[in-house]
Protein backbone atom coordinates (compact mmCIF):
# COMPACT_ATOMS: atom_id res chain seq x y z
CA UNK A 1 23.97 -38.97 -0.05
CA UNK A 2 27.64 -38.03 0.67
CA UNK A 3 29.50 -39.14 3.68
CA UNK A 4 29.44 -34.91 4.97
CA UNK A 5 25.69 -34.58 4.14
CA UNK A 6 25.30 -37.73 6.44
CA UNK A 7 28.00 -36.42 9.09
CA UNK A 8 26.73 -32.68 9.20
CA UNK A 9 23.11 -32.18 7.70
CA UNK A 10 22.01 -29.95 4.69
CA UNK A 11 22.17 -26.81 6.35
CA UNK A 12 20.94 -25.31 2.95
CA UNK A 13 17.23 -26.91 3.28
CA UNK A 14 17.14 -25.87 6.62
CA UNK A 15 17.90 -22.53 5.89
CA UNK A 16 15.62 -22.40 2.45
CA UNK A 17 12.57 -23.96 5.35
CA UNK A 18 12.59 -21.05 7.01
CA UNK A 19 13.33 -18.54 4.42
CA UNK A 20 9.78 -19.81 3.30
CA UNK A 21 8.19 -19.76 6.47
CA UNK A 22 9.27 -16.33 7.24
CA UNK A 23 8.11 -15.17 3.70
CA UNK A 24 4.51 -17.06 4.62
CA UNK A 25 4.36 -14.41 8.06
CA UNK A 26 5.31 -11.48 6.07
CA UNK A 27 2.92 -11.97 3.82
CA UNK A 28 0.45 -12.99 6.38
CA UNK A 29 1.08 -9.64 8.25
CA UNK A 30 0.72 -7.62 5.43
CA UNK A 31 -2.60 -9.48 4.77
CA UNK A 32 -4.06 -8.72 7.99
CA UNK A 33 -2.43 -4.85 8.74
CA UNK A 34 -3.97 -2.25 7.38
CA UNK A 35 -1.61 0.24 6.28
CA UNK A 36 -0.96 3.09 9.02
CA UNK A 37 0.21 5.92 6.84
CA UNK A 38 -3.38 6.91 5.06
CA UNK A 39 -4.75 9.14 7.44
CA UNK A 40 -0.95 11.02 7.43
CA UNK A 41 -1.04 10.82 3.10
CA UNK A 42 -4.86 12.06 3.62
CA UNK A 43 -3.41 14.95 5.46
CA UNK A 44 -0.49 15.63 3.51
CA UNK A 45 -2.49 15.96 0.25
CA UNK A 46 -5.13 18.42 1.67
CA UNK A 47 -1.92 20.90 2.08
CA UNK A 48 -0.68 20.31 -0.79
CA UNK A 49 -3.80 20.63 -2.69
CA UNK A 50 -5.06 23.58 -0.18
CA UNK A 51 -2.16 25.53 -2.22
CA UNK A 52 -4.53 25.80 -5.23
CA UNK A 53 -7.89 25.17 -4.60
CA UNK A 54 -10.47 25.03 -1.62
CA UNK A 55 -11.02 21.59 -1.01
CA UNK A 56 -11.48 19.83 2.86
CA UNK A 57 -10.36 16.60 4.60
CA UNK A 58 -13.59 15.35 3.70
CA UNK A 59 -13.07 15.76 0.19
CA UNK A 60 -9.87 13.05 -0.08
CA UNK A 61 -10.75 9.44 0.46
CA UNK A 62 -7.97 7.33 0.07
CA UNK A 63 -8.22 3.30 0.28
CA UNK A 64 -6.48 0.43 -0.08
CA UNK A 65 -7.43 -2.86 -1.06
CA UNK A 66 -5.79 -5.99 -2.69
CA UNK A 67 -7.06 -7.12 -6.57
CA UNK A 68 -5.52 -10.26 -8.72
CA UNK A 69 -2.61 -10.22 -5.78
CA UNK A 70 -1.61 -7.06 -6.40
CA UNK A 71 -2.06 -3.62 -4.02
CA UNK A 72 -3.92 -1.28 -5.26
CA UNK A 73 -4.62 2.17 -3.65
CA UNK A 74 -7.40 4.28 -4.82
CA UNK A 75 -7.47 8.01 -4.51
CA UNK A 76 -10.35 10.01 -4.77
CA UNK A 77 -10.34 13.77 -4.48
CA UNK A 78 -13.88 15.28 -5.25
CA UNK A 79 -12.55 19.23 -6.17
CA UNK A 80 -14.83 22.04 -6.39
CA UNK A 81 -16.97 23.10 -9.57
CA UNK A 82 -15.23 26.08 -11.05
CA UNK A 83 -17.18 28.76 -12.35
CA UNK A 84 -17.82 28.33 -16.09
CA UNK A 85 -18.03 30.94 -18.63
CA UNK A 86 -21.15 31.64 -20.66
CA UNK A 87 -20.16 30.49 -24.48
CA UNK A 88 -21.43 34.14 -25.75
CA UNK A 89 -18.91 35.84 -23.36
């Protein structure tokens, strides 16, 4: 231990405690929050998809969950049954 460490502190594990401790609350937060830009992605999709084929709001479920520490978000868009031609015609 030096004679400044002594006079004036580590200011460097000070400063490395609370990077950690802030990085333990983000990730806390992001834990607990559930993310409030679905329902607006939900929306934005059925326009975008209402451009080329008939599909409704209730036709896009979108979800997020977390897997191995990862985020994962799941989209699931259930589209209309196109009419199919005959295999004669």
């Amino acid at each position: 231990m030096s004679i400044m460490d002594f006079l004036f502190g580590k200011k460097q594990q000070s400063a490395q405690t609370a990077r950690d401790r802030l990085q333990i609350i983000i990730a806390q937060e992001r834990a607990t929050q559930t993310p409030d830009y679905l329902p607006t992605l939900q929306k934005e999709l059925l326009q975008v998809l209402s451009k080329y084929v008939h599909v409704s709001l209730d036709d896009i479920h979108i979800s997020q969950e977390k897997k191995d520490g990862m985020d994962v978000l799941a989209l699931n868009i259930t589209l209309p049954e196109t009419g199919k031609k005959k295999a004669s015609e």
